[in-house]
C-alpha atoms as a PDB file:
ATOM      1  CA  UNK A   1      13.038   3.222   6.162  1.00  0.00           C
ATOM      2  CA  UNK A   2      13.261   4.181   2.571  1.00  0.00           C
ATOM      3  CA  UNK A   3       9.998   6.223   1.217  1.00  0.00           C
ATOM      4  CA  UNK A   4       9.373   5.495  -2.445  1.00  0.00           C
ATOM      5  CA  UNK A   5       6.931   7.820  -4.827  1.00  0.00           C
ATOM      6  CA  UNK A   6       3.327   5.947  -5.974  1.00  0.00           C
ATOM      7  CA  UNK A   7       3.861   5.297  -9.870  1.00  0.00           C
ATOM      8  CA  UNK A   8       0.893   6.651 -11.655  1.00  0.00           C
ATOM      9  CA  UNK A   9      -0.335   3.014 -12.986  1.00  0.00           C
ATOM     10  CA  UNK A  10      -1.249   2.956  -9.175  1.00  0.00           C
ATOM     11  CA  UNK A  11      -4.253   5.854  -9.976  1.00  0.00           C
ATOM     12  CA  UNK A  12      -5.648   3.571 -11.776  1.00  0.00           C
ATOM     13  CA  UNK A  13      -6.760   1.269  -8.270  1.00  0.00           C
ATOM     14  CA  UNK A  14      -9.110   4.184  -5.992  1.00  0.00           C
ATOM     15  CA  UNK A  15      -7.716   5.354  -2.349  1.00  0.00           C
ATOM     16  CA  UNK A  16      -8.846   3.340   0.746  1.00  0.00           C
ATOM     17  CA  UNK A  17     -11.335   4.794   2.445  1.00  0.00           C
ATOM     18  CA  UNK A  18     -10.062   5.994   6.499  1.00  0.00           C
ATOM     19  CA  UNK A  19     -12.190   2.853   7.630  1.00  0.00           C
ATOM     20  CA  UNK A  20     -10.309   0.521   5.380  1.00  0.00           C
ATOM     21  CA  UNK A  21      -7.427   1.587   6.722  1.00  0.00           C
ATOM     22  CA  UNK A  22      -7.594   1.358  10.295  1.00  0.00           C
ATOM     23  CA  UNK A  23      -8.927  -2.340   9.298  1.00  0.00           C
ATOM     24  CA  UNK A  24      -5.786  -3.019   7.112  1.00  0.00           C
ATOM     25  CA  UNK A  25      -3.648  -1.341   9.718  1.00  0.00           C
ATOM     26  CA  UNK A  26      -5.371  -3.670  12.137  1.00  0.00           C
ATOM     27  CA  UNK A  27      -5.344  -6.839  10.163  1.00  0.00           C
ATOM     28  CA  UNK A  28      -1.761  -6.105   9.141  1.00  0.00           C
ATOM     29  CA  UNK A  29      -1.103  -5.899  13.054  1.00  0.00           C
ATOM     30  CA  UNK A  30      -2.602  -9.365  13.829  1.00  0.00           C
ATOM     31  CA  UNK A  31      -1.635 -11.572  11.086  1.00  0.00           C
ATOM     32  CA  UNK A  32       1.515  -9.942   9.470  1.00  0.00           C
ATOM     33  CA  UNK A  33       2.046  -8.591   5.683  1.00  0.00           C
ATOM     34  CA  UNK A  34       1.409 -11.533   2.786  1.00  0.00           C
ATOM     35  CA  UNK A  35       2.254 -10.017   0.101  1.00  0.00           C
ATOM     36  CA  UNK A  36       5.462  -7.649  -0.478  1.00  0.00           C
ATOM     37  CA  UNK A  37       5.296  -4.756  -1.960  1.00  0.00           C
ATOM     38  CA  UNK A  38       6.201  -4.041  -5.774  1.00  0.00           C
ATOM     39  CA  UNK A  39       7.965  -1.700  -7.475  1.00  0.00           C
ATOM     40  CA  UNK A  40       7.985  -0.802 -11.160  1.00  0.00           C
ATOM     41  CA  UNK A  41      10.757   1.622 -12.254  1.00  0.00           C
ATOM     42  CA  UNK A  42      11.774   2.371  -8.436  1.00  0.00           C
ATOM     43  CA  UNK A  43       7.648   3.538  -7.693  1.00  0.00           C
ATOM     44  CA  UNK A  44       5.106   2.050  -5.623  1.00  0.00           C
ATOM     45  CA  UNK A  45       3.152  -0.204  -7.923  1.00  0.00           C
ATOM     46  CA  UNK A  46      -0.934  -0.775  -8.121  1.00  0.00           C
ATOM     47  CA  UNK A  47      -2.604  -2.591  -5.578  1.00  0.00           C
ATOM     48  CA  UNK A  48      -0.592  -1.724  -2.434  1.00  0.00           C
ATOM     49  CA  UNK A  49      -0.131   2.041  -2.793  1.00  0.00           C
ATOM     50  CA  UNK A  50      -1.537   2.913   0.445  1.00  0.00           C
ATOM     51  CA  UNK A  51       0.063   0.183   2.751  1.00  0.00           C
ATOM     52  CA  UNK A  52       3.315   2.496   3.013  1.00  0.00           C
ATOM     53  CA  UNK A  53       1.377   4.212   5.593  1.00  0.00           C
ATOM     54  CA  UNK A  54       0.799   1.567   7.946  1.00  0.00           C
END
């Protein structure tokens, strides 16, 4: 798995709280991942930043 860096447009979205996570983690788990995530000049982009960890 390749790791990629957060671009700093992503700063602009807060961090998930811990609870959010385990829910996304969770959610992720029982109905898959919708949406892909982007890149914008090889960096994580905005709105999934933290979803690399899951």
């Amino acid at each position: 798995m390749q790791l990629y860096q957060t671009h700093p447009h992503a700063n602009v979205m807060p961090a998930m709280t811990a609870g959010e996570f385990q829910a996304l983690k969770a959610d992720i788990l029982e109905n898959g991942q919708h949406e892909t995530i982007k890149l914008f000049d090889g960096k994580i982009e905005v709105v999934p930043r933290i979803r690399t960890s899951s």
